[in-house]
Protein backbone atom coordinates (compact mmCIF):
# COMPACT_ATOMS: atom_id res chain seq x y z
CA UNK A 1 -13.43 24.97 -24.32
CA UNK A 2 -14.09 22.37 -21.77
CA UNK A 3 -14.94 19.10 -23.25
CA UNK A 4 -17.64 18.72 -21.01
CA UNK A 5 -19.41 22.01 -22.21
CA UNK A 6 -18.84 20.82 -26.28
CA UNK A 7 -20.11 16.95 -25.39
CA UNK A 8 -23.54 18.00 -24.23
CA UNK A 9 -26.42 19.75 -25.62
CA UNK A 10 -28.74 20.25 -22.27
CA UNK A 11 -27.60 20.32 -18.69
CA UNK A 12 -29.90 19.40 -15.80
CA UNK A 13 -29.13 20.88 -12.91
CA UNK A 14 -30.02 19.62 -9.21
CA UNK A 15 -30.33 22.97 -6.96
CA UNK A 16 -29.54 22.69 -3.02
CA UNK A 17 -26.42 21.45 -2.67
CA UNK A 18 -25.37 22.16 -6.51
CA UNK A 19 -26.03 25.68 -6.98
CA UNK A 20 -26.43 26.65 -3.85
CA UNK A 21 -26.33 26.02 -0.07
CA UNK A 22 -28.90 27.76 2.55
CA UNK A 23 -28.72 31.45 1.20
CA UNK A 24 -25.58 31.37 -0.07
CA UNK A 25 -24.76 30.55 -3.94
CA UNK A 26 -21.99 28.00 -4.30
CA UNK A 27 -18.81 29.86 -5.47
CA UNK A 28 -19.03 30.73 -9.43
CA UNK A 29 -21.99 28.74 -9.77
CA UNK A 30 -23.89 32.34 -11.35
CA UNK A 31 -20.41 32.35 -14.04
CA UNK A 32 -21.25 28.88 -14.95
CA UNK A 33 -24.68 28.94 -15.64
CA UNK A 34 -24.43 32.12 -17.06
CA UNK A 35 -21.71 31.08 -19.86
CA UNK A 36 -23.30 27.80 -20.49
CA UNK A 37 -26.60 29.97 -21.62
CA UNK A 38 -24.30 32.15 -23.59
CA UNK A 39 -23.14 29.11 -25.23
CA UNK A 40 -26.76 28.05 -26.59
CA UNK A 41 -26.79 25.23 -24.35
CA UNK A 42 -30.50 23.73 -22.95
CA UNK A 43 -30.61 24.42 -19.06
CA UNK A 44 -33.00 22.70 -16.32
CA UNK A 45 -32.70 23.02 -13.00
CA UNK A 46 -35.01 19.94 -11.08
CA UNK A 47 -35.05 19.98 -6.94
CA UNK A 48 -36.30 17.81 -4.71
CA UNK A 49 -37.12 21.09 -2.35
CA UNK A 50 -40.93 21.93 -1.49
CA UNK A 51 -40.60 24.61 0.95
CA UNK A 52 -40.53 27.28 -1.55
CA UNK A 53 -42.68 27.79 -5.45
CA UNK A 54 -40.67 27.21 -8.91
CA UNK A 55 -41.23 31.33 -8.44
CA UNK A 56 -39.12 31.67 -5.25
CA UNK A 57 -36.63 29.59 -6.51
CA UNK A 58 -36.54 31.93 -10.02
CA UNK A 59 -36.55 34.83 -7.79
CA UNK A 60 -33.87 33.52 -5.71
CA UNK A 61 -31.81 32.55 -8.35
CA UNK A 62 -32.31 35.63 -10.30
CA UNK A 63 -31.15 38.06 -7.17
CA UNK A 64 -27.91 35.77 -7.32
CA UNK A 65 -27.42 37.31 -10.75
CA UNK A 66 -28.35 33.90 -12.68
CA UNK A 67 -29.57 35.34 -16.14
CA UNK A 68 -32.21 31.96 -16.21
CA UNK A 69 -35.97 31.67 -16.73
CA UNK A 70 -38.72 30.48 -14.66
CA UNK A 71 -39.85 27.85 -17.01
CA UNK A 72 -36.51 26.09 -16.38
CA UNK A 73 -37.08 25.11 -12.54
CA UNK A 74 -38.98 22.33 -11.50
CA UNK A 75 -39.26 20.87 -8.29
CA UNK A 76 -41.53 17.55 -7.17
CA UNK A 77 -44.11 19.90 -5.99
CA UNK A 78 -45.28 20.35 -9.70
CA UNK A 79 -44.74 16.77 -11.17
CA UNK A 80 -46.84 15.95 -8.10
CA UNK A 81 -49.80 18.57 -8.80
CA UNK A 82 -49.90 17.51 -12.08
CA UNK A 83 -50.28 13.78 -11.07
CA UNK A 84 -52.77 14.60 -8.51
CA UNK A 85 -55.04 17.27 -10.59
CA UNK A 86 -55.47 14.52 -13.23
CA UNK A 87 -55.31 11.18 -10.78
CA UNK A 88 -57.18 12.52 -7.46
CA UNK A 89 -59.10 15.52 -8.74
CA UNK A 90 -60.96 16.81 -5.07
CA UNK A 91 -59.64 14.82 -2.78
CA UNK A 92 -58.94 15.29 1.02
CA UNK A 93 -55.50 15.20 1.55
CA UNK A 94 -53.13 15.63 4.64
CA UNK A 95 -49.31 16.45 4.37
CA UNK A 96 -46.33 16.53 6.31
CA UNK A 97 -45.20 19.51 4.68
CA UNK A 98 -44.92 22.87 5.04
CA UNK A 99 -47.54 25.90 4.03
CA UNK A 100 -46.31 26.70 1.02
CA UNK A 101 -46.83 22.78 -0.12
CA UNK A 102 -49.85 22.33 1.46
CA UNK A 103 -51.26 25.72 -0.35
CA UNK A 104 -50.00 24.34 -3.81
CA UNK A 105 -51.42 21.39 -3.15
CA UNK A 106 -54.62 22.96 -2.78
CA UNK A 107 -54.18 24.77 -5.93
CA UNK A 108 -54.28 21.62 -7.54
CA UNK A 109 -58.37 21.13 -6.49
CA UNK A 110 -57.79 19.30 -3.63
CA UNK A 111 -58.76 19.53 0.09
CA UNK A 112 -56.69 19.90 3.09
CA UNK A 113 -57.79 17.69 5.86
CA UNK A 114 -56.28 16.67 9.61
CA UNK A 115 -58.97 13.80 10.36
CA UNK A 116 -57.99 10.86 9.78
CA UNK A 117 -61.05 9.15 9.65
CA UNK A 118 -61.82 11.41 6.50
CA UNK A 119 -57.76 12.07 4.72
CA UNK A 120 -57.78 10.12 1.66
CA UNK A 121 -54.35 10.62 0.94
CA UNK A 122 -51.35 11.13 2.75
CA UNK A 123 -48.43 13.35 1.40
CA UNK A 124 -45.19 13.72 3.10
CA UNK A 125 -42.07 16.14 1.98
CA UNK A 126 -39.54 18.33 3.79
CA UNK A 127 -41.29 19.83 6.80
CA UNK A 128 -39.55 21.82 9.22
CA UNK A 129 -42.05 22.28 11.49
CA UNK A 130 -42.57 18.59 12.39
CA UNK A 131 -44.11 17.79 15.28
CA UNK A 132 -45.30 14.74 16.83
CA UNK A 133 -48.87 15.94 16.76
CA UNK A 134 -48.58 15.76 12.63
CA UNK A 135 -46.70 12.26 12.46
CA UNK A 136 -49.53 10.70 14.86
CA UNK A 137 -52.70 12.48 12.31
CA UNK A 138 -50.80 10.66 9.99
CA UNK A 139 -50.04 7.51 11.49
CA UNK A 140 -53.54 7.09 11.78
CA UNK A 141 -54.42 8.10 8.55
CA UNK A 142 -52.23 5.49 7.07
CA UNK A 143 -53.72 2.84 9.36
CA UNK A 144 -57.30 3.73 8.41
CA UNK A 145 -56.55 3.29 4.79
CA UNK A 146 -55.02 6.28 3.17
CA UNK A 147 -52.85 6.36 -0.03
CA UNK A 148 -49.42 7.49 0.92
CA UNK A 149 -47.66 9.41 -1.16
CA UNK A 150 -44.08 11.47 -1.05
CA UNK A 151 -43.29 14.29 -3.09
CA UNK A 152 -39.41 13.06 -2.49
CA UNK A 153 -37.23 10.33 -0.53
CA UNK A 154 -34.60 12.62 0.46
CA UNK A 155 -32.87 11.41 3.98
CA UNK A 156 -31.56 14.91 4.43
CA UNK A 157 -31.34 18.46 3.37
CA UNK A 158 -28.37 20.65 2.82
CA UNK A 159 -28.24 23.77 4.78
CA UNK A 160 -25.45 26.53 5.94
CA UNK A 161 -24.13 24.40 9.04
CA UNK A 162 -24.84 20.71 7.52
CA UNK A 163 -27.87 18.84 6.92
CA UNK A 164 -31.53 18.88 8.07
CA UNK A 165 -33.88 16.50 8.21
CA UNK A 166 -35.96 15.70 5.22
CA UNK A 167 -38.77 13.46 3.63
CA UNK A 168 -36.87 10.29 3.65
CA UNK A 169 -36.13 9.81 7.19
CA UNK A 170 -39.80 10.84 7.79
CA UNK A 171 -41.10 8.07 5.77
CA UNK A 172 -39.19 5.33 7.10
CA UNK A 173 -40.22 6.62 10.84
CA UNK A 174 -44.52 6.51 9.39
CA UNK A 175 -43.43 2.48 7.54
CA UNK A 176 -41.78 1.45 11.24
CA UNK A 177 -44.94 3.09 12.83
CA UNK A 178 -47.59 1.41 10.56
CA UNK A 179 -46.16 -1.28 8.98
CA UNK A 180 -47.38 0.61 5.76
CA UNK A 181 -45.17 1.06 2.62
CA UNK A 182 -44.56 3.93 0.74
CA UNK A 183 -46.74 4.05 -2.75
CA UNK A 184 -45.08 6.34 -4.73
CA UNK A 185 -42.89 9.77 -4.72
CA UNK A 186 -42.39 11.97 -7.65
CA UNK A 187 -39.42 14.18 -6.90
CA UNK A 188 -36.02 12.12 -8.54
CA UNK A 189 -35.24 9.59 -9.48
CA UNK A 190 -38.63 8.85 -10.19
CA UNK A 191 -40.35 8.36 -13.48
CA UNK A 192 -42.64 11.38 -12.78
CA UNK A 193 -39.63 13.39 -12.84
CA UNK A 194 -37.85 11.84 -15.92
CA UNK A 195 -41.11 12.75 -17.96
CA UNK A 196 -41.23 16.24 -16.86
CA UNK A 197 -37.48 16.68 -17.79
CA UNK A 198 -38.39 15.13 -21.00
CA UNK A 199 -41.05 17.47 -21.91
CA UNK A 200 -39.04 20.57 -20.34
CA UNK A 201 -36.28 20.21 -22.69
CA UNK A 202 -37.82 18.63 -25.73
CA UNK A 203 -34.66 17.57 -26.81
CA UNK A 204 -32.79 13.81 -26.97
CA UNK A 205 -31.62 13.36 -23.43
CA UNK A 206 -28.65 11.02 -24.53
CA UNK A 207 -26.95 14.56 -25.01
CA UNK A 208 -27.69 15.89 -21.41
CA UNK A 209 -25.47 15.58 -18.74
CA UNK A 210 -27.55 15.56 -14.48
CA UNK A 211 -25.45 17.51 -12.30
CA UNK A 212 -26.18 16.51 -8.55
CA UNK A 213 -24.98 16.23 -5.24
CA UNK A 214 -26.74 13.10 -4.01
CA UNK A 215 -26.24 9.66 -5.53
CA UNK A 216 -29.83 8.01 -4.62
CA UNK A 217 -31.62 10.49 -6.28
CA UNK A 218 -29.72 12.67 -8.97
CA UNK A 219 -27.22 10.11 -10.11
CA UNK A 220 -29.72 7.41 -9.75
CA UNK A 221 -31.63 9.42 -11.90
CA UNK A 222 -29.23 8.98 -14.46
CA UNK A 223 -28.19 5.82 -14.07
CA UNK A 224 -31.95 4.50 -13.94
CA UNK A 225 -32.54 6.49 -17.35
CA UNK A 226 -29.44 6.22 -19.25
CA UNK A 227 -28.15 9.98 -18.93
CA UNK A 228 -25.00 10.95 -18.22
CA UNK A 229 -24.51 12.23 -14.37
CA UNK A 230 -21.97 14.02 -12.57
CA UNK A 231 -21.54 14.09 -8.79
CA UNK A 232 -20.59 17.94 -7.29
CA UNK A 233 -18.98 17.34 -3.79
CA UNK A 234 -20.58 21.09 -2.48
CA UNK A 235 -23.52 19.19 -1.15
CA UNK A 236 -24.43 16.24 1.14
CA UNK A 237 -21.61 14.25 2.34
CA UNK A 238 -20.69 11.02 0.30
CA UNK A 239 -22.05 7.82 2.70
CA UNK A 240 -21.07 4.66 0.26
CA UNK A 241 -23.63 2.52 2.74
CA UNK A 242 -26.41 1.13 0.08
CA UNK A 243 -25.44 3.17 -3.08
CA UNK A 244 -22.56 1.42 -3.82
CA UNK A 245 -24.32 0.51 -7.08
CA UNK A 246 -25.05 3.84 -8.07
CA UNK A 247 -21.70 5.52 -10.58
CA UNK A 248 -21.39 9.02 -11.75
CA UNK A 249 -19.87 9.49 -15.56
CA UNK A 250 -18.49 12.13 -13.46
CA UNK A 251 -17.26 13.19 -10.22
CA UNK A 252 -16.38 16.80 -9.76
CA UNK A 253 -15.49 19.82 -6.80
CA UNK A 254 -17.89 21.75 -8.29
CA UNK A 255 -20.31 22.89 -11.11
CA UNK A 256 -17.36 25.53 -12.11
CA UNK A 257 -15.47 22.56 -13.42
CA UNK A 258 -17.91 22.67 -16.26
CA UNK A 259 -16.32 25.81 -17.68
CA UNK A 260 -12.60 25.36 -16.18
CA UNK A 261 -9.67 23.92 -17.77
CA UNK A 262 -10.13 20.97 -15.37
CA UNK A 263 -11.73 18.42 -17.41
């Protein structure tokens, strides 16, 4: 047996990138999920992705033939619901985002809002429908005095032909724009995120292993936390600029090297 496989109890899996890319599942990604659940092993899978519910990620995964439950995906969408149902119970809200975030959101109890004399707080994620109309309602939301939040920091997205993109890049255009900093996200490596994990797996996380593609947010995620990490290279290319600090345990082709003779 790999020795990776017998070292750790609970494996926390990133998604886009790791176990899959666009539609497509990365090659024997379903085997080695599969066979570490066979195994008894703990299994989480956390994302930084908004644009879909923890249910169309299950029912994604689940077509691919992944033999997994829907208790074990997270994404930042839900550490940030919780935060907000309990922190900013009926609140106005605006979000770069896309429906499916903005309609969670609103599960949550609060109120979506595109004046930004009223938007109390300002939430920004992956939005693929970003126009300049949204990044000006929230300029001036910002600059009127609203909280700004991110449900992740992600520079880009992995997709089919290369990278989208995402939350990250948005943010720093809004902080050139207002001269307004970014609160808080919740997707990783934040605390938010580390809790939920924690809860999730109810187990000691000094035997879990992060499996990502990105070093600023699922090996920094381990590094920041003391968990093992190791980086997949089936995602986002490898730029050393600003994360040279930031060491897998790990690096790895692919999350089939779990189960190969490999390692």
């Amino acid at each position: 047996m790999n020795t990776l496989i017998k070292k750790y109890r609970a494996f926390i899996f990133d998604l886009d990138g790791t176990i899959y890319r666009g539609e497509n599942l990365i090659p024997k990604a379903d085997i080695t999920i599969n066979r570490i659940k066979e195994l008894g092993k703990k299994i989480i899978f956390i994302s930084n992705k908004t644009t879909g519910s923890t249910k169309d990620y299950f029912n994604f995964l689940f077509s691919k033939g992944l033999k997994i439950h829907e208790n074990e995906i997270v994404n930042s969408t839900v550490v940030l619901k919780k935060y907000l149902s309990e922190t900013f119970p009926r609140t106005k809200f605006f979000a770069i985002g896309e429906k499916v975030f903005i309609d969670e959101i609103e599960s949550a109890g609060l109120s979506y809002c595109e004046n930004p004399d009223d938007i109390e707080i300002l939430l920004v994620t992956l939005d693929r429908t970003l126009d300049y109309k949204k990044l000006e309602i929230a300029a001036r939301a910002l600059e009127k005095g609203a909280r700004f939040f991110a449900a992740n920091i992600d520079d880009t997205c992995p997709v089919d032909i290369g990278e989208v993109l995402d939350a990250g890049s948005t943010i720093s255009a809004l902080e050139k724009r207002t001269h307004k900093k970014l609160e808080q996200h919740f997707g990783k490596p934040s605390a938010f995120m580390y809790e939920e994990i924690k809860s999730r797996l109810n187990s000691d996380l000094s035997k879990s292993l992060i499996i990502g593609d990105r070093l600023e947010t699922d090996i920094a995620l381990g590094n920041k936390f003391g968990i093992d990490s190791a980086l997949v290279s089936t995602g986002v290319k490898y730029y050393p600029n600003g994360t040279g600090n930031i060491k897998p345990t790990y690096y790895l082709e692919s999350v089939f090297d779990l189960i190969s003779n490999k390692i």
